[in-house]
PDB file of N, CA and C in Angstrom:
ATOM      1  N   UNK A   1       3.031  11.194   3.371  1.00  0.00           N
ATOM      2  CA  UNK A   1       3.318  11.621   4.711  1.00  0.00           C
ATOM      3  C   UNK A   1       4.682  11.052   5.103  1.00  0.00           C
ATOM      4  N   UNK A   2       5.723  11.459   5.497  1.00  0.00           N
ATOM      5  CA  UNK A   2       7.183  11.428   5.488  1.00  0.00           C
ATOM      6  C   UNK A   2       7.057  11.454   7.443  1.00  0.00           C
ATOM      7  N   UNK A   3       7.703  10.523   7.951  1.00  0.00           N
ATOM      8  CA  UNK A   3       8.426  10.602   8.770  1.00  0.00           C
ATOM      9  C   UNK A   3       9.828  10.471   9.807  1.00  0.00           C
ATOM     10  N   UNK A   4      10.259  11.501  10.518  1.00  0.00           N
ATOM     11  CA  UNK A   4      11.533  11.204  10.568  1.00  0.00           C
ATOM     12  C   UNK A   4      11.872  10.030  11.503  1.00  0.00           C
ATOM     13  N   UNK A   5      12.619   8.204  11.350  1.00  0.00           N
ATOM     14  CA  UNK A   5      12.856   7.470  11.598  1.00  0.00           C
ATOM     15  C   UNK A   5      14.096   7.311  12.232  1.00  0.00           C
ATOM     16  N   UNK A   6      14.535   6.571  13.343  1.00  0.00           N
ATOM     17  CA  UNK A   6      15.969   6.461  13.550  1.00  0.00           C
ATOM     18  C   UNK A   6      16.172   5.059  13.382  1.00  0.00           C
ATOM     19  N   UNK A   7      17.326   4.161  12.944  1.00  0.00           N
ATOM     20  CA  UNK A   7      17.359   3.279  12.709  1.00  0.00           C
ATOM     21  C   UNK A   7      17.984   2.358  14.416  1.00  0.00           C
ATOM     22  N   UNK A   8      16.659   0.936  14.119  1.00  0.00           N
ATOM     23  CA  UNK A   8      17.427   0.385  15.612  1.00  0.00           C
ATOM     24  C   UNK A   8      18.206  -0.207  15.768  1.00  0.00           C
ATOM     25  N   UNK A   9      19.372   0.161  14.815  1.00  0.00           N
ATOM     26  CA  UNK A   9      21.295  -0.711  15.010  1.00  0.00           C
ATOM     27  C   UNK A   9      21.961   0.577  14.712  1.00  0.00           C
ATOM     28  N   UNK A  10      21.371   1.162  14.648  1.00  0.00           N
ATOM     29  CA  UNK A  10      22.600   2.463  14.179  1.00  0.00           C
ATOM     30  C   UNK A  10      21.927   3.698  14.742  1.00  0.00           C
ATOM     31  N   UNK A  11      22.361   4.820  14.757  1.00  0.00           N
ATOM     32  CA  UNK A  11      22.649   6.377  14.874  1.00  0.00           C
ATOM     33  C   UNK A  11      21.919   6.894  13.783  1.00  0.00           C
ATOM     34  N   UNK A  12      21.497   6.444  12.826  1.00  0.00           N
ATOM     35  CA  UNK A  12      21.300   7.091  11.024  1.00  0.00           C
ATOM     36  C   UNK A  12      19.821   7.316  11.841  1.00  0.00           C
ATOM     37  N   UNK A  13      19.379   8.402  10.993  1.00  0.00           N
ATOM     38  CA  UNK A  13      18.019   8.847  10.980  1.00  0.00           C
ATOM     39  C   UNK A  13      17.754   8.971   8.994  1.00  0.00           C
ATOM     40  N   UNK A  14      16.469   8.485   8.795  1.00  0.00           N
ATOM     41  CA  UNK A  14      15.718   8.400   7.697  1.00  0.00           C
ATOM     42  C   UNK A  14      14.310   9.229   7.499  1.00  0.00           C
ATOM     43  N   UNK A  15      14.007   9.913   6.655  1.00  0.00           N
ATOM     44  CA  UNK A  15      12.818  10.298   6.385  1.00  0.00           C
ATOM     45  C   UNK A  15      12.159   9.260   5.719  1.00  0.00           C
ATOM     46  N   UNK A  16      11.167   8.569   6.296  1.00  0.00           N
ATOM     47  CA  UNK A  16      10.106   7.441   5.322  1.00  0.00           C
ATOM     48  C   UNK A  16       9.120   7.972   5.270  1.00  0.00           C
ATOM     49  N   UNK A  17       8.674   7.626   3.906  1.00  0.00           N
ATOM     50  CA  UNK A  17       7.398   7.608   3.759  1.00  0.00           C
ATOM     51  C   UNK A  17       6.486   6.617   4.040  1.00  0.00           C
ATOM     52  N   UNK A  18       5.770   6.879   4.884  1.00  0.00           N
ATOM     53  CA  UNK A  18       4.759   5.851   5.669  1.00  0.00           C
ATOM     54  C   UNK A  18       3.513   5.232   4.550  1.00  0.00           C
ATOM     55  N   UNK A  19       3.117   6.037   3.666  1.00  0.00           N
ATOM     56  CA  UNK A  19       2.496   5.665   2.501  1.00  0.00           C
ATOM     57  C   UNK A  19       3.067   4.876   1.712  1.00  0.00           C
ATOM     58  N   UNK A  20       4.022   5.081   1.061  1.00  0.00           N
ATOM     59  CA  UNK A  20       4.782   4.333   0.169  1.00  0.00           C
ATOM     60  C   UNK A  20       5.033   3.003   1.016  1.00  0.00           C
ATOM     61  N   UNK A  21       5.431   2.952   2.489  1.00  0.00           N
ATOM     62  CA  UNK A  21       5.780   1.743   3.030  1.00  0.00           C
ATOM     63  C   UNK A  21       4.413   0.985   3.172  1.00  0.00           C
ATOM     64  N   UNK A  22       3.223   1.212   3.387  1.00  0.00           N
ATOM     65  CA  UNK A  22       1.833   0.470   3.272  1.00  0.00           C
ATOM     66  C   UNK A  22       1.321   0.037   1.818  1.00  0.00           C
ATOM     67  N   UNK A  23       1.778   1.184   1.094  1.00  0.00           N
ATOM     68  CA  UNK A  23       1.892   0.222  -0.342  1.00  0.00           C
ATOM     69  C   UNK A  23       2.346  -0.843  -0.599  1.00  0.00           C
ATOM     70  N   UNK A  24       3.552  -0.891  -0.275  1.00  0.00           N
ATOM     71  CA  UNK A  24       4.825  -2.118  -0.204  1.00  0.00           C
ATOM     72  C   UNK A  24       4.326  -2.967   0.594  1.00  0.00           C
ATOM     73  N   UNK A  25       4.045  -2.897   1.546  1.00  0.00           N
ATOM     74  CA  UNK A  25       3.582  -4.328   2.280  1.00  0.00           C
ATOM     75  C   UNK A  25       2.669  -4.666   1.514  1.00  0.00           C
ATOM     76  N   UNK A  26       1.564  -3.916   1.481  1.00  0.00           N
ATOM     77  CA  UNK A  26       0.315  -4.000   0.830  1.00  0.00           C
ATOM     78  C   UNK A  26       0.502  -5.406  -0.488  1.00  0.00           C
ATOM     79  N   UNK A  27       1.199  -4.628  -1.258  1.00  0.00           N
ATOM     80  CA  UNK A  27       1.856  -5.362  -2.801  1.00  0.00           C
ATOM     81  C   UNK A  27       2.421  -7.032  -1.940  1.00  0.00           C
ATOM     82  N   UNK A  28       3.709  -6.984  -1.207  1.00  0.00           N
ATOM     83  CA  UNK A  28       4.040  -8.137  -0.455  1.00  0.00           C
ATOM     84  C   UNK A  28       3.471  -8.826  -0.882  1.00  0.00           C
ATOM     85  N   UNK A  29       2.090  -8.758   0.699  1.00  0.00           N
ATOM     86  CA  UNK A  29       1.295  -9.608   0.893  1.00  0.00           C
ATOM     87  C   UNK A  29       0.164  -9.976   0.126  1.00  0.00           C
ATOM     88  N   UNK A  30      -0.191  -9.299  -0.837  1.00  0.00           N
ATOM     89  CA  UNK A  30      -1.403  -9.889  -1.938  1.00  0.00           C
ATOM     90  C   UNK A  30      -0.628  -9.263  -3.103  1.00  0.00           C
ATOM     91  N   UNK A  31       0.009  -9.730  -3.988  1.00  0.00           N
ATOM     92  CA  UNK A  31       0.237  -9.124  -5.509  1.00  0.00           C
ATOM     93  C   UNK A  31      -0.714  -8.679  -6.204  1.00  0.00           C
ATOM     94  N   UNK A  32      -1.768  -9.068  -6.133  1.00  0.00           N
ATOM     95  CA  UNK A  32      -3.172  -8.819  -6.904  1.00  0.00           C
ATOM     96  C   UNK A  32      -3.586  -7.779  -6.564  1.00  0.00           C
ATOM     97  N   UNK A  33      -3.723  -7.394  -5.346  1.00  0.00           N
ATOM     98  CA  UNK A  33      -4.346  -6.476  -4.560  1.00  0.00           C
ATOM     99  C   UNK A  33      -2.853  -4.972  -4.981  1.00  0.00           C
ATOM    100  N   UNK A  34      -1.700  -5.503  -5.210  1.00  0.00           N
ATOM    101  CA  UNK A  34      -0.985  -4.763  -5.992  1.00  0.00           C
ATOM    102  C   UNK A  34      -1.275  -4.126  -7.087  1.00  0.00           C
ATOM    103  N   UNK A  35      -1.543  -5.525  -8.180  1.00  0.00           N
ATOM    104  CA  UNK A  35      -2.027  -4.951  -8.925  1.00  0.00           C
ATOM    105  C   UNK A  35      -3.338  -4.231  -9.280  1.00  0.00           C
ATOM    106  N   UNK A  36      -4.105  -4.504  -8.830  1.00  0.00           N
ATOM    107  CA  UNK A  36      -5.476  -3.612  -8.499  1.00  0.00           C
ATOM    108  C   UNK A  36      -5.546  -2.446  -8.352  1.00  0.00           C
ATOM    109  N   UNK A  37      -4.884  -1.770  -7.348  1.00  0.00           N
ATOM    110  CA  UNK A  37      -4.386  -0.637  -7.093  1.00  0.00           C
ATOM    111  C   UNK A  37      -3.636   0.033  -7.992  1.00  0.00           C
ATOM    112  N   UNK A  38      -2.387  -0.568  -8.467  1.00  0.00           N
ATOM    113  CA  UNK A  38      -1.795   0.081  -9.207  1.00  0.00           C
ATOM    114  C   UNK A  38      -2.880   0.269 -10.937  1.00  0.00           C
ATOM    115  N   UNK A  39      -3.122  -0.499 -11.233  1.00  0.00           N
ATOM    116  CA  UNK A  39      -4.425  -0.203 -12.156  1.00  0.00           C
ATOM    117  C   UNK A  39      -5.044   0.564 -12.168  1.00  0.00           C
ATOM    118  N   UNK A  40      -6.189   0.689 -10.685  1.00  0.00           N
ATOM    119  CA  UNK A  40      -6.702   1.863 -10.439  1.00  0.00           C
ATOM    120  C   UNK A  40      -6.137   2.970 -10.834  1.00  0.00           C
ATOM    121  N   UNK A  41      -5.071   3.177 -10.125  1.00  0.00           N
ATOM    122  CA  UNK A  41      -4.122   4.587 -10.104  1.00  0.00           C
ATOM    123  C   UNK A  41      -4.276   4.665 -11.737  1.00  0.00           C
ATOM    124  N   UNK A  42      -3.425   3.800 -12.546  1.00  0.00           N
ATOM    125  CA  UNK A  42      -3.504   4.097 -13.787  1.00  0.00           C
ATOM    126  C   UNK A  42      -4.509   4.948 -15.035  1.00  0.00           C
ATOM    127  N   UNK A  43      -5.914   3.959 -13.986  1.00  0.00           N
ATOM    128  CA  UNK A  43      -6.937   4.433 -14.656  1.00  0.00           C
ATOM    129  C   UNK A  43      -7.770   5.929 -14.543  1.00  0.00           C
ATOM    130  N   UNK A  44      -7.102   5.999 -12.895  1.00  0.00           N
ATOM    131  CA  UNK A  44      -7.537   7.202 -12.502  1.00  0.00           C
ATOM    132  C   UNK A  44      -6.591   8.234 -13.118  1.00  0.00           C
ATOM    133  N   UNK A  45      -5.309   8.383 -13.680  1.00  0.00           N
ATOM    134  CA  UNK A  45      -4.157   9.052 -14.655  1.00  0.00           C
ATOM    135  C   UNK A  45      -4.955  10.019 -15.686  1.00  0.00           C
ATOM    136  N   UNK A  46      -5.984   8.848 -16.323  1.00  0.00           N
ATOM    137  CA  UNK A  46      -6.018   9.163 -17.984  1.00  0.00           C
ATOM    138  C   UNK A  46      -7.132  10.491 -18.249  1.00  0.00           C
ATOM    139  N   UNK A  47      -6.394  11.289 -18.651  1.00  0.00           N
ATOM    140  CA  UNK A  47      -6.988  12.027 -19.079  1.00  0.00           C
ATOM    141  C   UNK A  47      -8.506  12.207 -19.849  1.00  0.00           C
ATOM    142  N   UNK A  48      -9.224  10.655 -20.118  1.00  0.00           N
ATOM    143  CA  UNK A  48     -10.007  10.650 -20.986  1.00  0.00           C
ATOM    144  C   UNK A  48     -10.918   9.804 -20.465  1.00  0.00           C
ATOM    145  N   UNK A  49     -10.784   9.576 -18.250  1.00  0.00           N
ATOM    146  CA  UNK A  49     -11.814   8.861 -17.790  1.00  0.00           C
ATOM    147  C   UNK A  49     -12.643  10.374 -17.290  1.00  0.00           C
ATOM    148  N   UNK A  50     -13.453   9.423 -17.243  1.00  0.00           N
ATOM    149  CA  UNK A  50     -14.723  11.189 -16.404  1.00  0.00           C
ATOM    150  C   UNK A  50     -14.789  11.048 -15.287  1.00  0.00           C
ATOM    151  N   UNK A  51     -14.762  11.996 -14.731  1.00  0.00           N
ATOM    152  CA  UNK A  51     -15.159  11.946 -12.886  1.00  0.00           C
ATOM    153  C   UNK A  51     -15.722  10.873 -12.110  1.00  0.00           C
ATOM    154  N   UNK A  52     -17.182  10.602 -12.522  1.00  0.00           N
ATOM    155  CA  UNK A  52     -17.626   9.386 -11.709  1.00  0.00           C
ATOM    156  C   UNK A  52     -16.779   8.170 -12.302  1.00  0.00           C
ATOM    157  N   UNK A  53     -16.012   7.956 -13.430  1.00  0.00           N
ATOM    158  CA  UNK A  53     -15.470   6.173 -13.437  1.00  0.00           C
ATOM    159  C   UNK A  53     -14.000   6.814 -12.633  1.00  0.00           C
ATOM    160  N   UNK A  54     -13.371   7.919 -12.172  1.00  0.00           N
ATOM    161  CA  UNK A  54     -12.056   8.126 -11.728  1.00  0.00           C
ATOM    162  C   UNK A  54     -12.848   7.844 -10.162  1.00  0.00           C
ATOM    163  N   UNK A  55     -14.056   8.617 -10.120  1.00  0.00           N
ATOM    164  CA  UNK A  55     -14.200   8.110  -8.250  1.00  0.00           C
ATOM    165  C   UNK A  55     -14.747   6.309  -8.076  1.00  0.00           C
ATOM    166  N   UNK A  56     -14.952   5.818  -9.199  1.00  0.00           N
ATOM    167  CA  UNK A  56     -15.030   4.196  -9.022  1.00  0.00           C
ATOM    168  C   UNK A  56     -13.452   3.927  -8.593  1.00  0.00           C
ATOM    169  N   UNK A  57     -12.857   3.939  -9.593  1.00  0.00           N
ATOM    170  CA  UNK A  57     -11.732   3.452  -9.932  1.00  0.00           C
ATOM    171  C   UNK A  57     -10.845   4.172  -8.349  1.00  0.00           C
ATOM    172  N   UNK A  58     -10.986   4.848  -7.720  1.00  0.00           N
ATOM    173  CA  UNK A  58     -10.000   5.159  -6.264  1.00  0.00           C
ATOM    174  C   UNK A  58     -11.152   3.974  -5.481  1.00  0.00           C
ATOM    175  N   UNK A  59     -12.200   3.970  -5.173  1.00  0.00           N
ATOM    176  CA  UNK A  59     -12.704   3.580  -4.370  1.00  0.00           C
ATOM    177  C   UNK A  59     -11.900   1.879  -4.523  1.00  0.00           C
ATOM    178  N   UNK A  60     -12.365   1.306  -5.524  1.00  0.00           N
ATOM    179  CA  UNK A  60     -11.418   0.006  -6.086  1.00  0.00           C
ATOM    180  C   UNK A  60     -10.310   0.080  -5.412  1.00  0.00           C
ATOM    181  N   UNK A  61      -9.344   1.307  -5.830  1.00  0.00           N
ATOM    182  CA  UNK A  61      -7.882   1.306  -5.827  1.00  0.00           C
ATOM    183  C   UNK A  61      -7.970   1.367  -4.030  1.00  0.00           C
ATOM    184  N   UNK A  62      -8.772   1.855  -3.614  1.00  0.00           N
ATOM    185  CA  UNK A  62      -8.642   1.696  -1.702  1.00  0.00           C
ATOM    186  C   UNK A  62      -8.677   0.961  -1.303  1.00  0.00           C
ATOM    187  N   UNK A  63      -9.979  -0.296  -1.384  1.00  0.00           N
ATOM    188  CA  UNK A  63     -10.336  -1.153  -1.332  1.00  0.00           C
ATOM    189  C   UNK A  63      -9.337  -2.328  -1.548  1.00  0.00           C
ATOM    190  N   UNK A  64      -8.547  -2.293  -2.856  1.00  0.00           N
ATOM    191  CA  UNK A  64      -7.589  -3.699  -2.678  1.00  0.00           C
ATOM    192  C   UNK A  64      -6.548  -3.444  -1.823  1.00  0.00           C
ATOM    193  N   UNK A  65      -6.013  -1.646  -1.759  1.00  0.00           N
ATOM    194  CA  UNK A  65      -4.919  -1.520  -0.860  1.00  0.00           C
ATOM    195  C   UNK A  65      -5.320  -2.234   0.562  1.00  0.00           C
ATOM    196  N   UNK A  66      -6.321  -1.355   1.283  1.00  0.00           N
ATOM    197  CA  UNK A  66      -6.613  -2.114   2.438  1.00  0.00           C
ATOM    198  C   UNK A  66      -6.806  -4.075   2.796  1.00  0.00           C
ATOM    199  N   UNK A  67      -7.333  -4.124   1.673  1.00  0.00           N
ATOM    200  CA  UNK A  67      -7.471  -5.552   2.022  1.00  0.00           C
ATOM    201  C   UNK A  67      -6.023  -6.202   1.858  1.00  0.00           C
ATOM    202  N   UNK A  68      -5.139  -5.704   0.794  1.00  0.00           N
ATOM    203  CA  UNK A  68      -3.498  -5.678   0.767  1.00  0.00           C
ATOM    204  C   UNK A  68      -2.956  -5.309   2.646  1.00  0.00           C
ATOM    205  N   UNK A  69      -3.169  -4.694   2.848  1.00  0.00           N
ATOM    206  CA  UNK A  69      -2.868  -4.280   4.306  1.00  0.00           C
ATOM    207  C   UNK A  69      -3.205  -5.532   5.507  1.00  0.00           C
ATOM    208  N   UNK A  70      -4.623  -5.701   5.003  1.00  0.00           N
ATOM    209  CA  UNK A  70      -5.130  -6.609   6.369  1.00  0.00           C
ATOM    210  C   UNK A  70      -4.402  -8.215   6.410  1.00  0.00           C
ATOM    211  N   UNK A  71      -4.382  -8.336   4.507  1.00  0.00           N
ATOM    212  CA  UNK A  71      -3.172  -9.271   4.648  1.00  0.00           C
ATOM    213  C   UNK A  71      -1.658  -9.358   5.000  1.00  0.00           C
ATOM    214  N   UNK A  72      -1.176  -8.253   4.911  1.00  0.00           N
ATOM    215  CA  UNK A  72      -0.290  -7.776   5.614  1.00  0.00           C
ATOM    216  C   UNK A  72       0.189  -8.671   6.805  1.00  0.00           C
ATOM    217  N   UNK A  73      -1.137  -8.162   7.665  1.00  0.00           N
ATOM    218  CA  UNK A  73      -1.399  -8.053   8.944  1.00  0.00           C
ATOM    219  C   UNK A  73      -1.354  -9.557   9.434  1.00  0.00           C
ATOM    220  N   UNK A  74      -1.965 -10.471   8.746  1.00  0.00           N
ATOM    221  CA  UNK A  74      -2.472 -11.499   8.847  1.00  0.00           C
ATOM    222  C   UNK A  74      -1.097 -12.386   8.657  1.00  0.00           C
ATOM    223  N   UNK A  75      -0.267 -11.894   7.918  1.00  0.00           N
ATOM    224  CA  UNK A  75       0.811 -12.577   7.815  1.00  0.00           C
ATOM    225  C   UNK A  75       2.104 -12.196   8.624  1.00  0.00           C
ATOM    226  N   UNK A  76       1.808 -11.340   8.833  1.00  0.00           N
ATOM    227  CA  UNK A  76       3.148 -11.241  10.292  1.00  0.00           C
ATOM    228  C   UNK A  76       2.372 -11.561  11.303  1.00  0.00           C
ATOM    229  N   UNK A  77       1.557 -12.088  11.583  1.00  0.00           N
ATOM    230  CA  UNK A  77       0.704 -12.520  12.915  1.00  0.00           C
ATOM    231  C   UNK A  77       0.991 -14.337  12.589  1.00  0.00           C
ATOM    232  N   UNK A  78       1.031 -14.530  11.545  1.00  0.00           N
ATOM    233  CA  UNK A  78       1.216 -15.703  11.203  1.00  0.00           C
ATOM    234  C   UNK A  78       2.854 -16.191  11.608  1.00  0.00           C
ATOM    235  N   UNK A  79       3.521 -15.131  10.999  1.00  0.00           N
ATOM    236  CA  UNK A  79       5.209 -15.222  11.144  1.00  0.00           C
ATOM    237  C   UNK A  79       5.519 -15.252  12.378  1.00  0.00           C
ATOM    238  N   UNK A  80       4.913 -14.252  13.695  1.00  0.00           N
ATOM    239  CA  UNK A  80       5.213 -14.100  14.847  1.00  0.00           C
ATOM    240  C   UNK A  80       4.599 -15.420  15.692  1.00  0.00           C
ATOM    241  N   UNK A  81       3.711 -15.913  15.055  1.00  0.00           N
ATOM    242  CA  UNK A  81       3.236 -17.386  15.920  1.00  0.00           C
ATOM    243  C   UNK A  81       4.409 -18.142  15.537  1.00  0.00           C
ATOM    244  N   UNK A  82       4.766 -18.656  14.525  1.00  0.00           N
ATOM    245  CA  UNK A  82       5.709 -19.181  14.487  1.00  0.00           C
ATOM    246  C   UNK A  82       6.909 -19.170  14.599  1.00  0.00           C
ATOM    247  N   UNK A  83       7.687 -17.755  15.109  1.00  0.00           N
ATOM    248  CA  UNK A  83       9.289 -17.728  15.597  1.00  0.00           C
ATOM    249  C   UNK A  83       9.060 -18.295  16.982  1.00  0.00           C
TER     250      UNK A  83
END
C-alpha cells in the first residue's frame, strides 16, 4: 500500500510504502522477529511446501511481524520519555 508523503523540511513529495516501512521498524526493533518473518516468507516461497504448512508458516510470519511492531511501539514510547 503506497502512500503519497510530503516531506516536513522540504516541498519534495514521496510515494512510501507503508508496508515495507512496518517491516523496517518491525526488523529495528526485534531482529528476531525479523528474522522470523523473513523465514516465514521464505518458507512460504517454496514451491515444495503444501498449503496447510504455507498457512502455518504466514500465520508465524504475522505473528513475529506484529509483535516486531508492538516493540516498535514500546521503544519510541521509551525514546519519547526520555527526550
Amino acid at each position: 500500500m503506497h502512500r503519497l508523503a510530503q516531506c516536513a523540511h522540504c516541498p519534495a513529495k514521496y510515494h512510501v510504502d507503508l508496508a515495507q516501512l512496518a517491516r523496517q521498524a518491525s526488523q529495528w526493533a526485534c531482529p528476531v522477529c525479523g528474522f522470523v518473518t523473513d523465514f516465514a516468507e521464505r518458507q512460504i516461497q517454496k514451491p515444495t511446501t503444501s498449503r496447510e504448512t504455507k498457512e502455518a508458516w504466514a500465520a508465524v510470519g504475522i505473528a513475529a511481524f506484529f509483535i516486531g511492531l508492538l516493540m516498535f511501539g514500546d521503544r519510541i514510547s521509551d525514546w519519547l520519555e526520555n527526550v
